[in-house]
C-alpha atoms as a PDB file:
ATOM      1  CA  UNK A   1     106.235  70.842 117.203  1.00  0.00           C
ATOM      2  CA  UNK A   2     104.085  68.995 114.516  1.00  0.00           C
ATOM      3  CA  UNK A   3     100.797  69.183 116.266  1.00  0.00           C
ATOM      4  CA  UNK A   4      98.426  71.851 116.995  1.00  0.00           C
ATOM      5  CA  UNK A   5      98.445  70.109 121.045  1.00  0.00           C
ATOM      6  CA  UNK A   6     102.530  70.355 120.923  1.00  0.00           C
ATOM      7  CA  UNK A   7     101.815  74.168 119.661  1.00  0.00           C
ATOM      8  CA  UNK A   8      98.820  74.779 122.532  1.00  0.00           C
ATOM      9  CA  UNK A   9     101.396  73.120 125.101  1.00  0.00           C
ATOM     10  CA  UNK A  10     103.973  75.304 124.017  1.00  0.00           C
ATOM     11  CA  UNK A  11     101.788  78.849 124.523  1.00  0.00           C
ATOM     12  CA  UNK A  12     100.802  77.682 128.003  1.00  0.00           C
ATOM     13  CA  UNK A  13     104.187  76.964 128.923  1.00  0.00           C
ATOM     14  CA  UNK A  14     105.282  80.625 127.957  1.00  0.00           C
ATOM     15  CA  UNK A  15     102.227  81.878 129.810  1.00  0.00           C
ATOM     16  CA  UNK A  16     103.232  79.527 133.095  1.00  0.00           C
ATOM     17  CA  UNK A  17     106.410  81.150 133.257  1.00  0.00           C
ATOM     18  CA  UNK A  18     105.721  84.665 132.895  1.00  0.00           C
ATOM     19  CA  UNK A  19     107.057  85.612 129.609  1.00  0.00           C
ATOM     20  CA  UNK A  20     103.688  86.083 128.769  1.00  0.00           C
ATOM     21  CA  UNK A  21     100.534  87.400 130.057  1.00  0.00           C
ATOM     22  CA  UNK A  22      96.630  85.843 130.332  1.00  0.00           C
ATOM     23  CA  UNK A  23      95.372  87.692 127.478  1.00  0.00           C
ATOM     24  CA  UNK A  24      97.511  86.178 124.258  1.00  0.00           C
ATOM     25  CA  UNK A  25      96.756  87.127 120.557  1.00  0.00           C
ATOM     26  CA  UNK A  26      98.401  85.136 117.444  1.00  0.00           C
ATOM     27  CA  UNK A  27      98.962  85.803 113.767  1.00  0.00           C
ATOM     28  CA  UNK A  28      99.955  82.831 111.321  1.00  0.00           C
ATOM     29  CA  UNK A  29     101.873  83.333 107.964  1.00  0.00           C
ATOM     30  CA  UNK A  30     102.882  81.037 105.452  1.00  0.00           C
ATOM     31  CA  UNK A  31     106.424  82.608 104.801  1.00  0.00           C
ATOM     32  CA  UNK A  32     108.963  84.065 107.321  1.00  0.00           C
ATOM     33  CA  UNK A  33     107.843  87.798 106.539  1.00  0.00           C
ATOM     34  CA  UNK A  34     108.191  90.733 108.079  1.00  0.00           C
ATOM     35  CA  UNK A  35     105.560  92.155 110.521  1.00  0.00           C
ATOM     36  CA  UNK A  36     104.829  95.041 108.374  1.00  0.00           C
ATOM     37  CA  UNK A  37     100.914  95.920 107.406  1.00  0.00           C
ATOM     38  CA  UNK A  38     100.502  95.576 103.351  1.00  0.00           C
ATOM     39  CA  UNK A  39     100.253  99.957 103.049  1.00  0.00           C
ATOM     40  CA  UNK A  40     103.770 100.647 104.684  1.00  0.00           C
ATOM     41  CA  UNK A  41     105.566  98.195 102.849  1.00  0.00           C
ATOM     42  CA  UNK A  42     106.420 100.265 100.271  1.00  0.00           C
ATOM     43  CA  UNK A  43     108.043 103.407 102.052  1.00  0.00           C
ATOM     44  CA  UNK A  44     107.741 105.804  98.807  1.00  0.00           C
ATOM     45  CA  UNK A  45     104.114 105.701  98.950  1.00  0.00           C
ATOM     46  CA  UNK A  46     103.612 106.954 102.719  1.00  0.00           C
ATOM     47  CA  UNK A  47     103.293 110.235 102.057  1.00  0.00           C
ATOM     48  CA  UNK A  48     100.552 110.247  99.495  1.00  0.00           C
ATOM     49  CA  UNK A  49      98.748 107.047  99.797  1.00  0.00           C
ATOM     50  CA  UNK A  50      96.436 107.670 102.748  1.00  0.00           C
ATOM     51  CA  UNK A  51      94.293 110.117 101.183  1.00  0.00           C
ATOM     52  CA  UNK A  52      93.788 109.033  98.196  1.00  0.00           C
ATOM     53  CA  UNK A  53      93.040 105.040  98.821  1.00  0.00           C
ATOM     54  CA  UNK A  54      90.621 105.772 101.969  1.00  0.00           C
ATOM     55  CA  UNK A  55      88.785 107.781  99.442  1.00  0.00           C
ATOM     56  CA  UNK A  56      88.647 105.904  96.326  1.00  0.00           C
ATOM     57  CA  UNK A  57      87.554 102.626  98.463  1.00  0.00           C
ATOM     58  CA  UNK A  58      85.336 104.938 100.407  1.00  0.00           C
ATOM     59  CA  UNK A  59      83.684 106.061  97.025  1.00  0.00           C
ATOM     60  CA  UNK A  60      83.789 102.258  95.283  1.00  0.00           C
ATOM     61  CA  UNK A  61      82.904 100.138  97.941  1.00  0.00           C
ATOM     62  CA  UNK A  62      80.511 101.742  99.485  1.00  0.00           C
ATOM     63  CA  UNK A  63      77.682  99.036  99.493  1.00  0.00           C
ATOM     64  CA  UNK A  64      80.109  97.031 101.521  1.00  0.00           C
ATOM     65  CA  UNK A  65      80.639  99.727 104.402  1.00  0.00           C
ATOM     66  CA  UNK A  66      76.636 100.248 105.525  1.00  0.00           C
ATOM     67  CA  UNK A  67      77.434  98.906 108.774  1.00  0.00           C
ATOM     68  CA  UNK A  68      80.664 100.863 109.616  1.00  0.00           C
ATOM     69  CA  UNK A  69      80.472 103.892 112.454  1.00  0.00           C
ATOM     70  CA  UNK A  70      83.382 105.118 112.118  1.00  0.00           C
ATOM     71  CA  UNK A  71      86.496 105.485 109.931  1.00  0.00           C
ATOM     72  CA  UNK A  72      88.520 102.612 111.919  1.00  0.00           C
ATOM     73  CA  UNK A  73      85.778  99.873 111.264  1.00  0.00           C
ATOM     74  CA  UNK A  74      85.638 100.909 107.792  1.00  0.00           C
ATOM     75  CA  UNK A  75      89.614 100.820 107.937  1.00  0.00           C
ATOM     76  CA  UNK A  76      89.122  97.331 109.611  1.00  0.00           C
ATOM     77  CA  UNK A  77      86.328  96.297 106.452  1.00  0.00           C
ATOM     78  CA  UNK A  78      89.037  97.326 103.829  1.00  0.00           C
ATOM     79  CA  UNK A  79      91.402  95.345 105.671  1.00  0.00           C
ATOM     80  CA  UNK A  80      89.685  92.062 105.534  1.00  0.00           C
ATOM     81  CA  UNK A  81      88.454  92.485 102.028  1.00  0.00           C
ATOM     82  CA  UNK A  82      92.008  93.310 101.057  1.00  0.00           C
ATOM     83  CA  UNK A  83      92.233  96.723 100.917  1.00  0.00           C
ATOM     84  CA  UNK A  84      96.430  97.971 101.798  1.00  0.00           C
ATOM     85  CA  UNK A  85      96.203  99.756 105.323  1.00  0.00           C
ATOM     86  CA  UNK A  86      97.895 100.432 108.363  1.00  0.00           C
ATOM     87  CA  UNK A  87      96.555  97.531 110.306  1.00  0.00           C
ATOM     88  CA  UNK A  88      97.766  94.076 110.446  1.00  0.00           C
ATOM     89  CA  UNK A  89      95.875  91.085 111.806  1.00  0.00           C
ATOM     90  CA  UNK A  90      95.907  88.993 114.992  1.00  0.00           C
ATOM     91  CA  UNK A  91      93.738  86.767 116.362  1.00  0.00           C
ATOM     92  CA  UNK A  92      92.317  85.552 119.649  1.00  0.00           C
ATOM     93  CA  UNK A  93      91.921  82.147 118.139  1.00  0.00           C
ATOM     94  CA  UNK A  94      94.997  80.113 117.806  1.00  0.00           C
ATOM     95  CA  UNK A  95      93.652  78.008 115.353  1.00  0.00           C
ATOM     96  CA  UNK A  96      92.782  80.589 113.240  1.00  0.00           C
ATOM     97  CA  UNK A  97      96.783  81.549 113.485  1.00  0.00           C
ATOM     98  CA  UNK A  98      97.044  78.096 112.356  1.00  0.00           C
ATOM     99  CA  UNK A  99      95.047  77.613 109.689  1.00  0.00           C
ATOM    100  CA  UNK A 100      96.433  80.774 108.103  1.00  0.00           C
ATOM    101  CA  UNK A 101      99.560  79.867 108.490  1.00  0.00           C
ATOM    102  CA  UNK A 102      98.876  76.368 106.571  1.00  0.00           C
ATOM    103  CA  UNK A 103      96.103  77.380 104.403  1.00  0.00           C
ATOM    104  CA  UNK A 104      97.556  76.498 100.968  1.00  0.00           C
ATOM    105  CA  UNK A 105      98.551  73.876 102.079  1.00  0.00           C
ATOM    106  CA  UNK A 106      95.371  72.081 103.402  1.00  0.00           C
ATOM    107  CA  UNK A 107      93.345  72.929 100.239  1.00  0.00           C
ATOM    108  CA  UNK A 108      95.473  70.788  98.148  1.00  0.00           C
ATOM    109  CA  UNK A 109      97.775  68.397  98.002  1.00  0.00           C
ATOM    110  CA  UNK A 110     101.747  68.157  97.262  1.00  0.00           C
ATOM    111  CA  UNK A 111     101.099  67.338  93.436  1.00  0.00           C
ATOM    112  CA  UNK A 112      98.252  69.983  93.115  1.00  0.00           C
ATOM    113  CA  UNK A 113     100.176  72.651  93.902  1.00  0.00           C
ATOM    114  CA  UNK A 114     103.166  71.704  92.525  1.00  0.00           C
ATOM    115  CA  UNK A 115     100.933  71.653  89.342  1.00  0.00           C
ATOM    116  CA  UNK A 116      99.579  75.240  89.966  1.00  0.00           C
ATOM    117  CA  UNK A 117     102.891  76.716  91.475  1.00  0.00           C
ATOM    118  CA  UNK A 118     101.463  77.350  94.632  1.00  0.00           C
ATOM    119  CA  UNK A 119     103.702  77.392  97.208  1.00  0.00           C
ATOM    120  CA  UNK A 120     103.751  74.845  99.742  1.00  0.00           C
ATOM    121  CA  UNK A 121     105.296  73.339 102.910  1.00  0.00           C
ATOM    122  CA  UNK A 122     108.750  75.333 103.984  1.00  0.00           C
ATOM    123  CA  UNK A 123     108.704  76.762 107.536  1.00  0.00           C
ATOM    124  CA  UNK A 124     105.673  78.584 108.418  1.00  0.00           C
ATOM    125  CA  UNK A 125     105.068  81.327 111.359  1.00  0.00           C
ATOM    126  CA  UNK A 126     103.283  81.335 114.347  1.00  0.00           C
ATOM    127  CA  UNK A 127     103.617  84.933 116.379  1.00  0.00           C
ATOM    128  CA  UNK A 128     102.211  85.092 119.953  1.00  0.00           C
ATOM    129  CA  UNK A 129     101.836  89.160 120.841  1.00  0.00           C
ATOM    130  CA  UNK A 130     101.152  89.926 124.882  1.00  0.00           C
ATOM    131  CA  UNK A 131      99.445  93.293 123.975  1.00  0.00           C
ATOM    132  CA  UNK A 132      99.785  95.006 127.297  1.00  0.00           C
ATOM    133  CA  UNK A 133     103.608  94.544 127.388  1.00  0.00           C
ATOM    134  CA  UNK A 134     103.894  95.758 124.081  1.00  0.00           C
ATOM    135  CA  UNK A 135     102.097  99.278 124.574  1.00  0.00           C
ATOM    136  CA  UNK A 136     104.317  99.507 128.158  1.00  0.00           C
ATOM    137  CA  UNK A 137     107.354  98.882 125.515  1.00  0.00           C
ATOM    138  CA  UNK A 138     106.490 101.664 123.166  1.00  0.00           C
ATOM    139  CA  UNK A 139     104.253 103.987 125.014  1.00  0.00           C
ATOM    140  CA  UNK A 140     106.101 104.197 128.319  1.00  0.00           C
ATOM    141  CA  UNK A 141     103.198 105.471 131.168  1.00  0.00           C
ATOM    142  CA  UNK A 142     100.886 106.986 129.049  1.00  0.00           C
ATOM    143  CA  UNK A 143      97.314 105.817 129.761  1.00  0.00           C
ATOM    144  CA  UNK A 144      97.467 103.305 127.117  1.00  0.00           C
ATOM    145  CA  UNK A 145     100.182 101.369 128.364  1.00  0.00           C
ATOM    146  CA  UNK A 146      97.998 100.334 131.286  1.00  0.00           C
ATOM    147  CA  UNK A 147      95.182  98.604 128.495  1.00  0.00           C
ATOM    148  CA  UNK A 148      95.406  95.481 126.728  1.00  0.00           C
ATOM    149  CA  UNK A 149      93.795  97.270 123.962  1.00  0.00           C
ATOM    150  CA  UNK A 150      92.127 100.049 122.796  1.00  0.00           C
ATOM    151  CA  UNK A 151      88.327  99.828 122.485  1.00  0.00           C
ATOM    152  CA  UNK A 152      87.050 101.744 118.915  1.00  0.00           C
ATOM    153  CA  UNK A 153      83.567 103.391 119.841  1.00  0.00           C
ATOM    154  CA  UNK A 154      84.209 102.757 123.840  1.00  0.00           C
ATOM    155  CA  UNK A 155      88.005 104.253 124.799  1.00  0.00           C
ATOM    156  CA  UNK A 156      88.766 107.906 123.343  1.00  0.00           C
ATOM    157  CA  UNK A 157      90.853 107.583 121.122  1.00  0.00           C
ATOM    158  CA  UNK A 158      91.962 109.668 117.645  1.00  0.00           C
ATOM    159  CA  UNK A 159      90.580 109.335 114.342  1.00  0.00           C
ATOM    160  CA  UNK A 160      92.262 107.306 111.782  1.00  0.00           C
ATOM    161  CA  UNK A 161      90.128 109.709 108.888  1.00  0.00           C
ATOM    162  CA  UNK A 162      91.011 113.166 110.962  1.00  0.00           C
ATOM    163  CA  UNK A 163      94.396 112.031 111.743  1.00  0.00           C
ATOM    164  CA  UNK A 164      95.769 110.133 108.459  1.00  0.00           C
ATOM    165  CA  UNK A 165      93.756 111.014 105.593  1.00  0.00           C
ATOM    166  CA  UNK A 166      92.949 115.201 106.140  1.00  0.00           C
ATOM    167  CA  UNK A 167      96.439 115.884 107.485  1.00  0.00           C
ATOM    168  CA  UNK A 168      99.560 116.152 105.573  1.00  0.00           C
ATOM    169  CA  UNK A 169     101.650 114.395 106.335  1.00  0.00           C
ATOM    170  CA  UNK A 170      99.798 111.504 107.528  1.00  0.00           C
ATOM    171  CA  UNK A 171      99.552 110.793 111.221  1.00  0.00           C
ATOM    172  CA  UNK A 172     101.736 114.225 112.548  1.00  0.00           C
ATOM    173  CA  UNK A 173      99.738 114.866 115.324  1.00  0.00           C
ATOM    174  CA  UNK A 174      99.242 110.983 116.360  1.00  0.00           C
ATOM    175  CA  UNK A 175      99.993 110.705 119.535  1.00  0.00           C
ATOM    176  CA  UNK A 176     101.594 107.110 119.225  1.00  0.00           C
ATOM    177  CA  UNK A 177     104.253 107.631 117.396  1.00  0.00           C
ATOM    178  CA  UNK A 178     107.298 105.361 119.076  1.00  0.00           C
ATOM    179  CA  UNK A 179     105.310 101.947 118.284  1.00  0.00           C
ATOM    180  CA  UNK A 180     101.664 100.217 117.195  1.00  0.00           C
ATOM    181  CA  UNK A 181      98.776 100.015 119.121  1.00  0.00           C
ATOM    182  CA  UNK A 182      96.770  97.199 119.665  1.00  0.00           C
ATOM    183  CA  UNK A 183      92.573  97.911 118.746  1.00  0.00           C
ATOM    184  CA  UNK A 184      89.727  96.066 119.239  1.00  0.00           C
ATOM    185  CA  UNK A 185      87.277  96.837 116.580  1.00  0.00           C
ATOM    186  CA  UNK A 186      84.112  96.051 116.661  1.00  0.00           C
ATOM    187  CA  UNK A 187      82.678  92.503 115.094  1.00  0.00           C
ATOM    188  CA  UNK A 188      80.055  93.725 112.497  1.00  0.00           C
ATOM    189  CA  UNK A 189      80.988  91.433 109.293  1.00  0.00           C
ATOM    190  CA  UNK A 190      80.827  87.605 109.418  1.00  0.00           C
ATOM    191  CA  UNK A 191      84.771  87.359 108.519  1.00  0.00           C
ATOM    192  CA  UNK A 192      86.117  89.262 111.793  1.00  0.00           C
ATOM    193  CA  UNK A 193      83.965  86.771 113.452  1.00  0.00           C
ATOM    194  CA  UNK A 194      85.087  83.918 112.216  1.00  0.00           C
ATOM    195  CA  UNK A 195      88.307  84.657 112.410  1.00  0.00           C
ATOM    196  CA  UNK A 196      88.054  86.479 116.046  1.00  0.00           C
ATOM    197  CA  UNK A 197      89.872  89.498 114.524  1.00  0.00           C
ATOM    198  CA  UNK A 198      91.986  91.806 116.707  1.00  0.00           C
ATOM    199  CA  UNK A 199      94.230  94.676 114.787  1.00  0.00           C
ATOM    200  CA  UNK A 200      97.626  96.228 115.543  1.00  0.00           C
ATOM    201  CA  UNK A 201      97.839 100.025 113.964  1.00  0.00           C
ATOM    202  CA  UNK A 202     101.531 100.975 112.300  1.00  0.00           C
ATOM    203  CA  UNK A 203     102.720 104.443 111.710  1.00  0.00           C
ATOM    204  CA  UNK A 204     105.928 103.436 109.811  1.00  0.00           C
ATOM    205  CA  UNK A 205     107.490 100.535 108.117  1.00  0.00           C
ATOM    206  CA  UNK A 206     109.441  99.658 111.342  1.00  0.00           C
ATOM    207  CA  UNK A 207     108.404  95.733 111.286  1.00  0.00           C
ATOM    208  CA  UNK A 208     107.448  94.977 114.696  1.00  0.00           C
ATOM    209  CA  UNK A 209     110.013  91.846 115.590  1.00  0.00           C
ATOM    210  CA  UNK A 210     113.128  93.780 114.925  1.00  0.00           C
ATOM    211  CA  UNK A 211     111.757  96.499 117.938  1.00  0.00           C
ATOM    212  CA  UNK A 212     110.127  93.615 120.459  1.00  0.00           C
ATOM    213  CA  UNK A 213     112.168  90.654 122.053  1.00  0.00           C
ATOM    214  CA  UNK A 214     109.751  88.249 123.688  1.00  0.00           C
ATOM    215  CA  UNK A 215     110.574  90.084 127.055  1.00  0.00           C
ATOM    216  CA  UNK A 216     108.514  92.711 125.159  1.00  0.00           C
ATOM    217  CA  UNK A 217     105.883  90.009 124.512  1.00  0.00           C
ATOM    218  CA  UNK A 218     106.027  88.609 121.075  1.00  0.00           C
ATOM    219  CA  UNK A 219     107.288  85.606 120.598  1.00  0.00           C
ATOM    220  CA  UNK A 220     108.291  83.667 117.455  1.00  0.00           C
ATOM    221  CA  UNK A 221     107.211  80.101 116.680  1.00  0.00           C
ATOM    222  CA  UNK A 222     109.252  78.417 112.982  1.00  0.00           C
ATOM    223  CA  UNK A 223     107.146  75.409 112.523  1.00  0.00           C
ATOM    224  CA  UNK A 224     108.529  72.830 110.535  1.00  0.00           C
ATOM    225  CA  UNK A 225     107.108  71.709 107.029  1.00  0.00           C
ATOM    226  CA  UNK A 226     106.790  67.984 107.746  1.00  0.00           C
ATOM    227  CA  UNK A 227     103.833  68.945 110.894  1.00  0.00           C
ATOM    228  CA  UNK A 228     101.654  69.549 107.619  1.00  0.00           C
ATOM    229  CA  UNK A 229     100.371  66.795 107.370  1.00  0.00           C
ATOM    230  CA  UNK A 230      99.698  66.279 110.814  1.00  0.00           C
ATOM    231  CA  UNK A 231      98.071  69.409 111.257  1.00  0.00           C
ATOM    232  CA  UNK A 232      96.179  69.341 108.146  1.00  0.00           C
ATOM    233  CA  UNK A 233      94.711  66.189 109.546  1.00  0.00           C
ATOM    234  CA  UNK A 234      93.586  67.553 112.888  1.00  0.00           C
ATOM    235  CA  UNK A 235      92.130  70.126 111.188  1.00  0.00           C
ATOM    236  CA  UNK A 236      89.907  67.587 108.840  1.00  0.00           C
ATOM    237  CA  UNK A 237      89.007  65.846 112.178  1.00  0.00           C
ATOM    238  CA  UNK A 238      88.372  68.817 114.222  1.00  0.00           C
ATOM    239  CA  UNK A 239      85.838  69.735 111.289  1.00  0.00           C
ATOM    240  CA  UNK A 240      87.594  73.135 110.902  1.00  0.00           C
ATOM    241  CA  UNK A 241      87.612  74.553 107.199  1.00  0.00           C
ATOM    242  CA  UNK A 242      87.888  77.624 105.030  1.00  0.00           C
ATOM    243  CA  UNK A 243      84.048  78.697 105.363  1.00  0.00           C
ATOM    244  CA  UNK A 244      84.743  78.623 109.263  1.00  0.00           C
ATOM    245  CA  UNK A 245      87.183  81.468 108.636  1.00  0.00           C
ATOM    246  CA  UNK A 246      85.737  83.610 106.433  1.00  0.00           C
ATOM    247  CA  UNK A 247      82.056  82.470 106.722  1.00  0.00           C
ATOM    248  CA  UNK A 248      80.723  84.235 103.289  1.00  0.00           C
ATOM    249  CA  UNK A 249      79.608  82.821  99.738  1.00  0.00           C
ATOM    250  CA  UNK A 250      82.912  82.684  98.021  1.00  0.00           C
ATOM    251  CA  UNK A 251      84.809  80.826 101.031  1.00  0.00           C
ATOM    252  CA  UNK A 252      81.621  78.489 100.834  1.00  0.00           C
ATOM    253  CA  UNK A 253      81.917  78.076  97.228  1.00  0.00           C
ATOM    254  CA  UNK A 254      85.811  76.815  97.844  1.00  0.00           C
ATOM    255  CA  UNK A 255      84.915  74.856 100.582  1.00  0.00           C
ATOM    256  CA  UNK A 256      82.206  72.620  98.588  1.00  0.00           C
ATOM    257  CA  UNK A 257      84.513  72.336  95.541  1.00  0.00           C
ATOM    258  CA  UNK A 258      87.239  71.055  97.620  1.00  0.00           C
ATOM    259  CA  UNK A 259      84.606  68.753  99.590  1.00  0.00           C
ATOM    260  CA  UNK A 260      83.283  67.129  96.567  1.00  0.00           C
ATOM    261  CA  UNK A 261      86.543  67.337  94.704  1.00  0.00           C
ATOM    262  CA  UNK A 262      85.232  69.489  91.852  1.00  0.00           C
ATOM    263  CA  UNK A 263      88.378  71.627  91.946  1.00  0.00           C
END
């Protein structure tokens, strides 16, 4: 696959045969890593993290949080400002996925980053998650397993402040322990909707392709480093860029520099 129409071909084919479901959220990564959110990926921390980074970014960043309800869209903020949590990202877009997935490598070119070190080309990721077979997976016939997702500020549901940061340990009364759970938090900064943001929650370091098979609804895509090029290209014609994504001043900034070659 070395388009993003061999890719889109491919998704509907695994939807056409039932592997997958209607409603089909993707992540994109650069390196074959595991499906781990940034705050469990060091295990020794678990127990005393929680607390004490909600707060502190609670306390610092402040200005940044005016708009957040409740303590899962300010998780969701610290998230996409990046801020280690418990969530990591998916998208309804799959060109979002993509452009992740290549984004070093369609600001610059081969001798660019080969200047600066940054890495480019190898084998990057494409995940497809069906969301609905994934709770049934984990959460058996509890009410959840009948959603695609849970709804923050519509659905009951537990709080990530009451449940992770004033309990010790973290998360002992969460009632979804045996896997993630997929959220839909609300859209209220320009970067979740740019980049059509969806969340999974983790309670442990478990990464989540070593406990799914894609009868369980994700599914793995290796794309190979020569569709760079390609893809970078549709991208350029498709008008698609790094401001679309983030849609804020410093992603703006980039995007002119790289646009008048001033970088």
């Amino acid at each position: 696959m070395n388009t993003i129409s061999e890719i889109v071909k491919f998704v509907l084919g695994k939807q056409a045969s039932g592997l997958l479901g209607r409603e089909v959220y993707f992540r994109g990564q650069r390196d074959d890593e595991p499906l781990v959110p940034s705050l469990l990926r060091n295990k020794n921390l678990l127990a005393a993290i929680d607390n004490y980074l909600y707060c502190d970014a609670i306390v610092m960043g402040r200005p940044e949080l005016v708009h957040a309800r409740n303590s899962w869209e300010e998780l969701a903020t610290f998230q996409h400002y990046g801020i280690p949590t418990r969530l990591l990202d998916w998208s309804s877009s799959l060109l979002s996925a993509l452009y992740f997935a290549f984004n070093n490598c369609l600001r610059c070119d081969r001798a660019t980053c080969k200047r600066t070190g940054t890495k480019c080309g190898g084998h990057p990721i494409i995940y497809l998650l069906d969301p609905s077979k994934m709770h049934r997976r984990f959460h058996g016939r509890r009410k959840i397993s009948d959603n695609l997702a849970v709804t923050i500020g519509v659905d009951k549901f537990q709080d990530y402040m009451t449940e992770f940061v004033m309990k010790y340990p973290p998360g002992k009364d969460w009632e979804y322990k045996k896997g993630p759970v997929f959220l839909e938090i609300p859209w209220f900064n320009t970067r979740m909707q740019g980049q059509k943001g969806y969340f999974t929650f983790h309670t442990d370091e478990t990464p989540l392709e070593t406990a799914l098979t894609e009868k369980d609804g994700l599914v793995k895509i290796v794309l190979p480093g020569n569709a760079i090029k390609g893809i970078a290209r549709e991208f350029e014609a498709l008008g698609i860029n790094e401001h679309d994504m983030f849609r804020d001043l410093p992603s703006l900034a980039n995007y002119l520099k790289l646009k008048y070659r001033l970088q």
